[in-house]
PDB file of N, CA and C in Angstrom:
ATOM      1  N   UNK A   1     -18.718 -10.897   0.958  1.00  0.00           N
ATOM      2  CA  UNK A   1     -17.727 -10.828  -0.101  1.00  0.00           C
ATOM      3  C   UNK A   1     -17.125 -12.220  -0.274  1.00  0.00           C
ATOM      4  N   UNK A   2     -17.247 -12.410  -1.633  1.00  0.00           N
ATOM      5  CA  UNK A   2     -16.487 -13.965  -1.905  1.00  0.00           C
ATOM      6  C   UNK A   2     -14.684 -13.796  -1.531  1.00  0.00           C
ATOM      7  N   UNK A   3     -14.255 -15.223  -1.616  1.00  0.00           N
ATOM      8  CA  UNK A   3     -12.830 -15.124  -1.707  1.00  0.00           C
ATOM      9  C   UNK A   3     -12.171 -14.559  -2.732  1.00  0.00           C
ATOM     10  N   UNK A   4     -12.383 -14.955  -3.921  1.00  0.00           N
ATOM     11  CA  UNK A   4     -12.457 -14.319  -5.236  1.00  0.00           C
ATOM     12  C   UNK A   4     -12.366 -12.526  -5.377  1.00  0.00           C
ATOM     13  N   UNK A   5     -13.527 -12.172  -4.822  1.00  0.00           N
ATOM     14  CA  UNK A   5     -13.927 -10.721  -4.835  1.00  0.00           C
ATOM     15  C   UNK A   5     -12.668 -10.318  -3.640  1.00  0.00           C
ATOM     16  N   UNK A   6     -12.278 -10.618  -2.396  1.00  0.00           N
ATOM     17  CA  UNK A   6     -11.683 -10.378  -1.501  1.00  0.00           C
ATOM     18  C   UNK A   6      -9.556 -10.590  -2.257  1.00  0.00           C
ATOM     19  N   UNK A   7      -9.786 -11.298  -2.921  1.00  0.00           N
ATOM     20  CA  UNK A   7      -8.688 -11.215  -3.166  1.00  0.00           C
ATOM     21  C   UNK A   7      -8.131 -10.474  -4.387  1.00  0.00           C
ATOM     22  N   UNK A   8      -9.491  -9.877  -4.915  1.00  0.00           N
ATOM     23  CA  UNK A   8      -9.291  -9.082  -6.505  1.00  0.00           C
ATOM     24  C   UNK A   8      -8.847  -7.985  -5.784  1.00  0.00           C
ATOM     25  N   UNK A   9      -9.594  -7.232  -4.757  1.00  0.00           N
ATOM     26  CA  UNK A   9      -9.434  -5.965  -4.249  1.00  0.00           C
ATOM     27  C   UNK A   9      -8.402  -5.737  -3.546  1.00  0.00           C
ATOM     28  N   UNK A  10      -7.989  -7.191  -2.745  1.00  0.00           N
ATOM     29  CA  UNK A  10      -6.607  -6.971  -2.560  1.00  0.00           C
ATOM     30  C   UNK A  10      -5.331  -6.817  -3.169  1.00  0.00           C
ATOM     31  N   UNK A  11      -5.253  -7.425  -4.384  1.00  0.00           N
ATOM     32  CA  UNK A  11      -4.411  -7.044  -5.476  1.00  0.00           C
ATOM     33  C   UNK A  11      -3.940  -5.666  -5.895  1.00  0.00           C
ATOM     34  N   UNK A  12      -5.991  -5.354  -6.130  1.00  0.00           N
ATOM     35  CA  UNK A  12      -5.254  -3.794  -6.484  1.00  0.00           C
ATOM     36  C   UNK A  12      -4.942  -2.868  -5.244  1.00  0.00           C
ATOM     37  N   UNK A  13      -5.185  -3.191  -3.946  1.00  0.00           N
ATOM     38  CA  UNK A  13      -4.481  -2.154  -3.277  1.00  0.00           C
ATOM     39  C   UNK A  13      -3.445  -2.187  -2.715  1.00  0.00           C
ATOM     40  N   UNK A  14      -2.881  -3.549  -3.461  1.00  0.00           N
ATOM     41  CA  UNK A  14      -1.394  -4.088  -3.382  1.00  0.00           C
ATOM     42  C   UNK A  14      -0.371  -3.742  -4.704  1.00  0.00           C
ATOM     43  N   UNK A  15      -1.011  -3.460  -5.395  1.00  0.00           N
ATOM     44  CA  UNK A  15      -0.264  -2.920  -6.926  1.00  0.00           C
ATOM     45  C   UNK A  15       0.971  -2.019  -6.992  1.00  0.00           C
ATOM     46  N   UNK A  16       1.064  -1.642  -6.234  1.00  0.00           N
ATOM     47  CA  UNK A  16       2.677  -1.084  -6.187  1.00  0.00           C
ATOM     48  C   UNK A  16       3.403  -1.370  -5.844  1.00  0.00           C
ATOM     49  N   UNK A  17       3.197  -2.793  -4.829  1.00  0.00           N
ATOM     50  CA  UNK A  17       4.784  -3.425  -4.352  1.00  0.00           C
ATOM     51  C   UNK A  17       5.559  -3.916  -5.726  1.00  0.00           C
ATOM     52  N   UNK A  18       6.619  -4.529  -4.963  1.00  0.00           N
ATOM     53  CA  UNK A  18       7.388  -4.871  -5.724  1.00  0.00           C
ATOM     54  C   UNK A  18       6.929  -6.305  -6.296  1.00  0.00           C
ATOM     55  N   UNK A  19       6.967  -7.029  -7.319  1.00  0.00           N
ATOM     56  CA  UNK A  19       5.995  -7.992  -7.837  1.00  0.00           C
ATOM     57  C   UNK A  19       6.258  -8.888  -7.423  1.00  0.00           C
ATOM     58  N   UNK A  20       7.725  -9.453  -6.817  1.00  0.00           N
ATOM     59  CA  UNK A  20       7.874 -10.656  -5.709  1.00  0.00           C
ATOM     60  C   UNK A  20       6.960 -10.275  -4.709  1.00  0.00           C
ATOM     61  N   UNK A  21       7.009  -8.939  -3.871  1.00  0.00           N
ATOM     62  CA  UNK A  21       6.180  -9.055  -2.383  1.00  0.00           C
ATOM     63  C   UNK A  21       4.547  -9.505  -2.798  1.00  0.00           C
ATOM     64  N   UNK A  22       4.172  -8.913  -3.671  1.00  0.00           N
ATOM     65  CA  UNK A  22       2.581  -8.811  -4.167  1.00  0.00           C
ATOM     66  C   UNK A  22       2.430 -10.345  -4.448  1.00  0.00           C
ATOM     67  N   UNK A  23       3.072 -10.385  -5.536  1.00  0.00           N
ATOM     68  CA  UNK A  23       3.010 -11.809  -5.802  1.00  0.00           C
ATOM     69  C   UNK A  23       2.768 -13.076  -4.334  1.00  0.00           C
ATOM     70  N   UNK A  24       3.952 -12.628  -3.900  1.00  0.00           N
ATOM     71  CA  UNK A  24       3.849 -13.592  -2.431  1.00  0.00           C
ATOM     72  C   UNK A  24       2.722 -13.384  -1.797  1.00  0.00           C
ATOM     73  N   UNK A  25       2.437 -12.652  -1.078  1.00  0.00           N
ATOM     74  CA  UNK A  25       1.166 -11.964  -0.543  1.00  0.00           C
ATOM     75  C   UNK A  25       0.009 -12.690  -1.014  1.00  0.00           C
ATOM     76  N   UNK A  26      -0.370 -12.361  -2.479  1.00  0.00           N
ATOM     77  CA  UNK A  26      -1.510 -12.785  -3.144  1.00  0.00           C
ATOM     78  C   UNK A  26      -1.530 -14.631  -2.861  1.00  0.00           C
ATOM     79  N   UNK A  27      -0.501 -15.166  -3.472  1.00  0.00           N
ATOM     80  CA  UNK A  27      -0.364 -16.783  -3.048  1.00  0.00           C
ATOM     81  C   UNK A  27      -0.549 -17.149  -1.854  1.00  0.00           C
ATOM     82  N   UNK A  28      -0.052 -16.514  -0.689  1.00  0.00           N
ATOM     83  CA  UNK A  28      -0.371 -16.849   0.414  1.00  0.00           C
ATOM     84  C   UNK A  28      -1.629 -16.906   0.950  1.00  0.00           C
ATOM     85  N   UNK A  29      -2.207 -15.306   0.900  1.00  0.00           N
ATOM     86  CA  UNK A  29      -3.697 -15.715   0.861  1.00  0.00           C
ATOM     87  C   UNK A  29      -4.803 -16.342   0.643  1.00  0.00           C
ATOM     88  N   UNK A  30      -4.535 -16.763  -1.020  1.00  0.00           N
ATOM     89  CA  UNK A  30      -5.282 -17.427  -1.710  1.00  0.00           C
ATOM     90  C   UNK A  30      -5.098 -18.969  -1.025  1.00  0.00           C
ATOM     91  N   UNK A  31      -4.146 -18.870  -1.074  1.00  0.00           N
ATOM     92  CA  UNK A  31      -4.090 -20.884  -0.036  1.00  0.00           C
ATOM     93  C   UNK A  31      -4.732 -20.412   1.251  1.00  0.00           C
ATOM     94  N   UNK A  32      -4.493 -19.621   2.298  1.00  0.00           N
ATOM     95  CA  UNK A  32      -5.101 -19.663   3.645  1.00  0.00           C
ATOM     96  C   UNK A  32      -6.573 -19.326   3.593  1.00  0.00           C
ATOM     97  N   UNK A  33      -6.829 -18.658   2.418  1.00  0.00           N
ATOM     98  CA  UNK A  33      -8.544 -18.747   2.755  1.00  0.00           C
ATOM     99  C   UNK A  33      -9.655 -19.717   2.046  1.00  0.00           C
ATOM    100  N   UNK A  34      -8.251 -19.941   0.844  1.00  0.00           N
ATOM    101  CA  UNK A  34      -9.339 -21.781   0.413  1.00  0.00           C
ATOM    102  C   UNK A  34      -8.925 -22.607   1.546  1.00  0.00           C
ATOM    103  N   UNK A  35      -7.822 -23.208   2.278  1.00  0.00           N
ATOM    104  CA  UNK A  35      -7.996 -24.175   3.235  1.00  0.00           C
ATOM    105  C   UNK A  35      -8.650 -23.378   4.400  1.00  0.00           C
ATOM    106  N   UNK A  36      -9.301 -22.539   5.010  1.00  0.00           N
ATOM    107  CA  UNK A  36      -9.735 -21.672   5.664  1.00  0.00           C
ATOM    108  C   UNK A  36     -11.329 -22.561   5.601  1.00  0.00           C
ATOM    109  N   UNK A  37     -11.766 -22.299   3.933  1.00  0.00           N
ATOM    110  CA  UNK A  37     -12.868 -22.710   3.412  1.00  0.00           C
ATOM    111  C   UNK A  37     -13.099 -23.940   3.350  1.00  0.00           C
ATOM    112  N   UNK A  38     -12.630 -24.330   3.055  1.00  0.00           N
ATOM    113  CA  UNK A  38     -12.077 -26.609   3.464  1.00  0.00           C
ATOM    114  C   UNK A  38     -12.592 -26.606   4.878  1.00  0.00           C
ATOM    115  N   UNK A  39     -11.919 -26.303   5.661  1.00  0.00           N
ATOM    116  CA  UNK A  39     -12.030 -26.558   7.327  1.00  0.00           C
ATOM    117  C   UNK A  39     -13.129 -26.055   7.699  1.00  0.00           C
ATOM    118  N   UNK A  40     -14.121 -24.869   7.141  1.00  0.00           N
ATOM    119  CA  UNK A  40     -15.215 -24.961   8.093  1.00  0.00           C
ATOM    120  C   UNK A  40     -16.293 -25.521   7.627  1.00  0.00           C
ATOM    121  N   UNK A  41     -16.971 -25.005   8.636  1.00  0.00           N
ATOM    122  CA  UNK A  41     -18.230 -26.512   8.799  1.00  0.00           C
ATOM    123  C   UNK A  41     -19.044 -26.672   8.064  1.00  0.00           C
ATOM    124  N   UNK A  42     -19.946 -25.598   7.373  1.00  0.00           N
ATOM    125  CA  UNK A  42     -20.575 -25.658   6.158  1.00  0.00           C
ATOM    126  C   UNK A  42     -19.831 -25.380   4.680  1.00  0.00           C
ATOM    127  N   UNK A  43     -18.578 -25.385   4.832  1.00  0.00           N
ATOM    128  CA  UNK A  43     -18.056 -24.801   3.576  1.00  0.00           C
ATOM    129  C   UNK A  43     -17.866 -23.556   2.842  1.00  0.00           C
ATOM    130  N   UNK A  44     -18.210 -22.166   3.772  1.00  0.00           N
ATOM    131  CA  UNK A  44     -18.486 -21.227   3.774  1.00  0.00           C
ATOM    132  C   UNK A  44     -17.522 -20.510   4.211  1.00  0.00           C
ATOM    133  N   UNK A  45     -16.350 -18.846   4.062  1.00  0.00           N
ATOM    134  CA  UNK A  45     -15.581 -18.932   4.588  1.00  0.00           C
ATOM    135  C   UNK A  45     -15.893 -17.011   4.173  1.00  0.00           C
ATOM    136  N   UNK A  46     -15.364 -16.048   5.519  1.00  0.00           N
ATOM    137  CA  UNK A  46     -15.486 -14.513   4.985  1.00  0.00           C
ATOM    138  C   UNK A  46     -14.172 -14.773   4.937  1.00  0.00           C
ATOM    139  N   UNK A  47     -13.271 -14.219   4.196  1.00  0.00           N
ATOM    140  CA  UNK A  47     -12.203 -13.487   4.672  1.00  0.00           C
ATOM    141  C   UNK A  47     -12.243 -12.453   5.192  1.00  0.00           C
ATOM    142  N   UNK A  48     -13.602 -11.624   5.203  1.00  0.00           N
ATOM    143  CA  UNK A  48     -14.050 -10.139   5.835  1.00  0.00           C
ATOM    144  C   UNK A  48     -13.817 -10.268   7.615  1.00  0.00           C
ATOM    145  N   UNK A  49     -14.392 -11.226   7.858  1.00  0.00           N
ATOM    146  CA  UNK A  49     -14.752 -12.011   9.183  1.00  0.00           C
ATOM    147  C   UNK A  49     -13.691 -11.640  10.146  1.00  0.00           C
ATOM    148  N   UNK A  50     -12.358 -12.405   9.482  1.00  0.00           N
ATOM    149  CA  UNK A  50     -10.940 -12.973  10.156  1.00  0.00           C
ATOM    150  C   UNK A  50     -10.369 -11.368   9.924  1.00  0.00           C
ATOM    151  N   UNK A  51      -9.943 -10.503   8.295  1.00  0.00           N
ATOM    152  CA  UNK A  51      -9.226  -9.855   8.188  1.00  0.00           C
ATOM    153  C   UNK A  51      -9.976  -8.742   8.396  1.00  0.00           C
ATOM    154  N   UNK A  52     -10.953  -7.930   8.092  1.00  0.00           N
ATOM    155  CA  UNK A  52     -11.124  -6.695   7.717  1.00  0.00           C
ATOM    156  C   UNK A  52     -11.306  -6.677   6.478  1.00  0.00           C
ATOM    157  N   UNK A  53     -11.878  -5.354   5.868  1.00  0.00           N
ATOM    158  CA  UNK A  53     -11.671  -4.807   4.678  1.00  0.00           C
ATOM    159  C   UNK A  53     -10.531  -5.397   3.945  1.00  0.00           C
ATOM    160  N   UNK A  54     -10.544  -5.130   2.926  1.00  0.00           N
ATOM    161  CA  UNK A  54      -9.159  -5.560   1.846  1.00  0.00           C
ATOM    162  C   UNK A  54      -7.977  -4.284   2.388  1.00  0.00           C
ATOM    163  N   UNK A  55      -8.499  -3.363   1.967  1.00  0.00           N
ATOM    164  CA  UNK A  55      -7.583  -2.434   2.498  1.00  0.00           C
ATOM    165  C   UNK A  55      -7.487  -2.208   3.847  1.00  0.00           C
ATOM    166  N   UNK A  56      -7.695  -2.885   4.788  1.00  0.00           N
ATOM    167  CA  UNK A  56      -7.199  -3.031   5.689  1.00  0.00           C
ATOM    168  C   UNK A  56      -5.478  -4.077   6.011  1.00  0.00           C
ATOM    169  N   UNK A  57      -6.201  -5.282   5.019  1.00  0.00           N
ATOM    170  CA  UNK A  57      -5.166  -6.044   5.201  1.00  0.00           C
ATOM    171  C   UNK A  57      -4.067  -5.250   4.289  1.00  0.00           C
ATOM    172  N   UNK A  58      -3.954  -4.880   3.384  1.00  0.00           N
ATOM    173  CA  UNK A  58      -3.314  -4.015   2.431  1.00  0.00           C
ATOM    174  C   UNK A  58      -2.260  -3.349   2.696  1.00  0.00           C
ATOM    175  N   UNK A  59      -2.702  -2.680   3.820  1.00  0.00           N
ATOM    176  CA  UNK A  59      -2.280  -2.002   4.778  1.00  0.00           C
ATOM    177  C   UNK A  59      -1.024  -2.563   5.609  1.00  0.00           C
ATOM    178  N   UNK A  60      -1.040  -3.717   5.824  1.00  0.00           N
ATOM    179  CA  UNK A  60      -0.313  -4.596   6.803  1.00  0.00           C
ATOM    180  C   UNK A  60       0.639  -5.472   6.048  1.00  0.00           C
ATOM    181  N   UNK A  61       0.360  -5.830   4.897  1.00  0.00           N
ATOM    182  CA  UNK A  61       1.416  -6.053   3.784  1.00  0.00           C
ATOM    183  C   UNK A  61       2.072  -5.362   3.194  1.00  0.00           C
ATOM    184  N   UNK A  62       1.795  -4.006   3.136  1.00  0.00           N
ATOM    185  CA  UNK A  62       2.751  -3.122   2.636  1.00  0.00           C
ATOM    186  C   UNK A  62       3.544  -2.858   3.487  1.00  0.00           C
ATOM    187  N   UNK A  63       3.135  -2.327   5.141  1.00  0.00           N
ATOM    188  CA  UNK A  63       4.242  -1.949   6.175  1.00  0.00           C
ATOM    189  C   UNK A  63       5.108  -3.486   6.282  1.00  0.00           C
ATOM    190  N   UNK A  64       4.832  -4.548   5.843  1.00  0.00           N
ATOM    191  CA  UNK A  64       5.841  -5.477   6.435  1.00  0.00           C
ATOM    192  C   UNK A  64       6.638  -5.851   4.988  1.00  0.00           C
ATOM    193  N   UNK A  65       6.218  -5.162   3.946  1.00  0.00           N
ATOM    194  CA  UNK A  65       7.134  -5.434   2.762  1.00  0.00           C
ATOM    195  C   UNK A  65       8.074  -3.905   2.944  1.00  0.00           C
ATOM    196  N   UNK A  66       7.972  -2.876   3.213  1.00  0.00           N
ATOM    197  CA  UNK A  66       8.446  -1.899   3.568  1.00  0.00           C
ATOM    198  C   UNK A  66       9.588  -2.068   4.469  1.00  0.00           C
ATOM    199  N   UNK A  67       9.028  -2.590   5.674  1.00  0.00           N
ATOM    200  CA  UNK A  67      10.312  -3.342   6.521  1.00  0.00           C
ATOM    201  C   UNK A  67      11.243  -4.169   5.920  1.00  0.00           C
ATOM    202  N   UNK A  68      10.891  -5.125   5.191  1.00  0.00           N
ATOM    203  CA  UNK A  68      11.482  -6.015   4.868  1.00  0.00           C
ATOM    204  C   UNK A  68      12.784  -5.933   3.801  1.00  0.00           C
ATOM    205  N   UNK A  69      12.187  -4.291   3.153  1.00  0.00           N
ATOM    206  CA  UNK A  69      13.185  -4.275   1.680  1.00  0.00           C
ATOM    207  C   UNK A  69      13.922  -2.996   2.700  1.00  0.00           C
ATOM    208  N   UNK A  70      13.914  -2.376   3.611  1.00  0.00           N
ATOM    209  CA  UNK A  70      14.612  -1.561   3.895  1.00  0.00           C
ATOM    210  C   UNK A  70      15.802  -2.108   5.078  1.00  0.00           C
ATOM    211  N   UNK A  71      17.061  -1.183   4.412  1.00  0.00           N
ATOM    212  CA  UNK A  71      18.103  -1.983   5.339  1.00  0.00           C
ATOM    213  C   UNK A  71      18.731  -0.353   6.103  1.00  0.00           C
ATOM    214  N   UNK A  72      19.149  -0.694   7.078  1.00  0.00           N
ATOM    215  CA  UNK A  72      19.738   0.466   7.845  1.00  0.00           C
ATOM    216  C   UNK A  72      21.088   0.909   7.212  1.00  0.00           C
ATOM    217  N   UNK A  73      21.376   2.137   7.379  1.00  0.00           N
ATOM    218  CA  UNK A  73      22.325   3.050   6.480  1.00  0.00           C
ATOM    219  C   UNK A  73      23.412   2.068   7.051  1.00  0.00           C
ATOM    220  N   UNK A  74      24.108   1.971   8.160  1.00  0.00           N
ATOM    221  CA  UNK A  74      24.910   1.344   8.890  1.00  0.00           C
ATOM    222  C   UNK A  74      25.424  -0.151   8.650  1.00  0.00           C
ATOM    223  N   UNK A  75      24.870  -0.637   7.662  1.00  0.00           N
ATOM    224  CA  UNK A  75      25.179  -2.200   7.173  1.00  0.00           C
ATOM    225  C   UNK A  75      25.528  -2.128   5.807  1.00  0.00           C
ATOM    226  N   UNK A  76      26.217  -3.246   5.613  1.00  0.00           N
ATOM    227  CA  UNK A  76      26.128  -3.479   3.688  1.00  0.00           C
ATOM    228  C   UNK A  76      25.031  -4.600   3.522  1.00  0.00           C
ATOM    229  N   UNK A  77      24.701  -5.054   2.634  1.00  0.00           N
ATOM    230  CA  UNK A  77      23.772  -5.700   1.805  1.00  0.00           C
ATOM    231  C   UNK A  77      23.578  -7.490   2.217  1.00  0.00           C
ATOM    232  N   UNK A  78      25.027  -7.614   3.172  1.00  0.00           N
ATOM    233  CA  UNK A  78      24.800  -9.023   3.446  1.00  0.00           C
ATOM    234  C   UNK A  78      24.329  -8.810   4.949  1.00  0.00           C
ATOM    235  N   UNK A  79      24.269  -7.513   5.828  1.00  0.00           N
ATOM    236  CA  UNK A  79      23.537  -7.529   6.984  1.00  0.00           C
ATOM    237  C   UNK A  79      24.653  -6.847   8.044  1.00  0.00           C
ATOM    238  N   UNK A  80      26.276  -7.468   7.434  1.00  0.00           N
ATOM    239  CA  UNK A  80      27.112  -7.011   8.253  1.00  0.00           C
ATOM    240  C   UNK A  80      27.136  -5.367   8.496  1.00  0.00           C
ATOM    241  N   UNK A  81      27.936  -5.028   9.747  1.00  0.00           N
ATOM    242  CA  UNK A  81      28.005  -3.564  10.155  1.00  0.00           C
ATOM    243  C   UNK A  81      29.455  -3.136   9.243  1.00  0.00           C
ATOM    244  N   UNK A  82      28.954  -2.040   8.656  1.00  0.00           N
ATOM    245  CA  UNK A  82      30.367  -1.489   7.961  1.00  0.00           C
ATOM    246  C   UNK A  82      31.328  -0.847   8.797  1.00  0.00           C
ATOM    247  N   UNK A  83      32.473  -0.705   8.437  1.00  0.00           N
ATOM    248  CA  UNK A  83      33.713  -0.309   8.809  1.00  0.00           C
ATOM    249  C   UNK A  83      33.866   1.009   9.028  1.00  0.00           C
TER     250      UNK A  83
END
């Protein structure tokens, strides 16, 4: 699977976050597996190799965007513990 192809499929099984997380996600990738592709030796690079399936990684961006947007009943919005 190309990078290209690896990162189309990740998109769509990223399509329901919220379009900052997806968005981020997608950029990030796309830089770590072209310089991924830079650095090795013939120029050749899986992302299959390193990650898994697309929906595998998919998987692991959603539970950490999940974490990330959820805040505990017990706080307000800047982190502090309420009263």
């Amino acid at each position: 699977m190309t990078i290209e192809q690896y990162i189309e499929q990740l998109e769509y099984e990223i399509r329901y976050l919220p379009k900052e997380d997806k968005e981020g996600a997608i950029d990030y990738y796309r830089r770590y597996f072209e310089e991924a592709q830079a650095a090795s030796f013939n120029g050749e690079y899986d992302p299959c190799a390193e990650f898994g399936e697309p929906a595998r990684l998919a998987t692991q961006i959603i539970q950490e965007s999940a974490q990330k947007n959820v805040q505990p009943e017990n706080t307000n919005s800047q982190g502090d513990k309420k009263k």
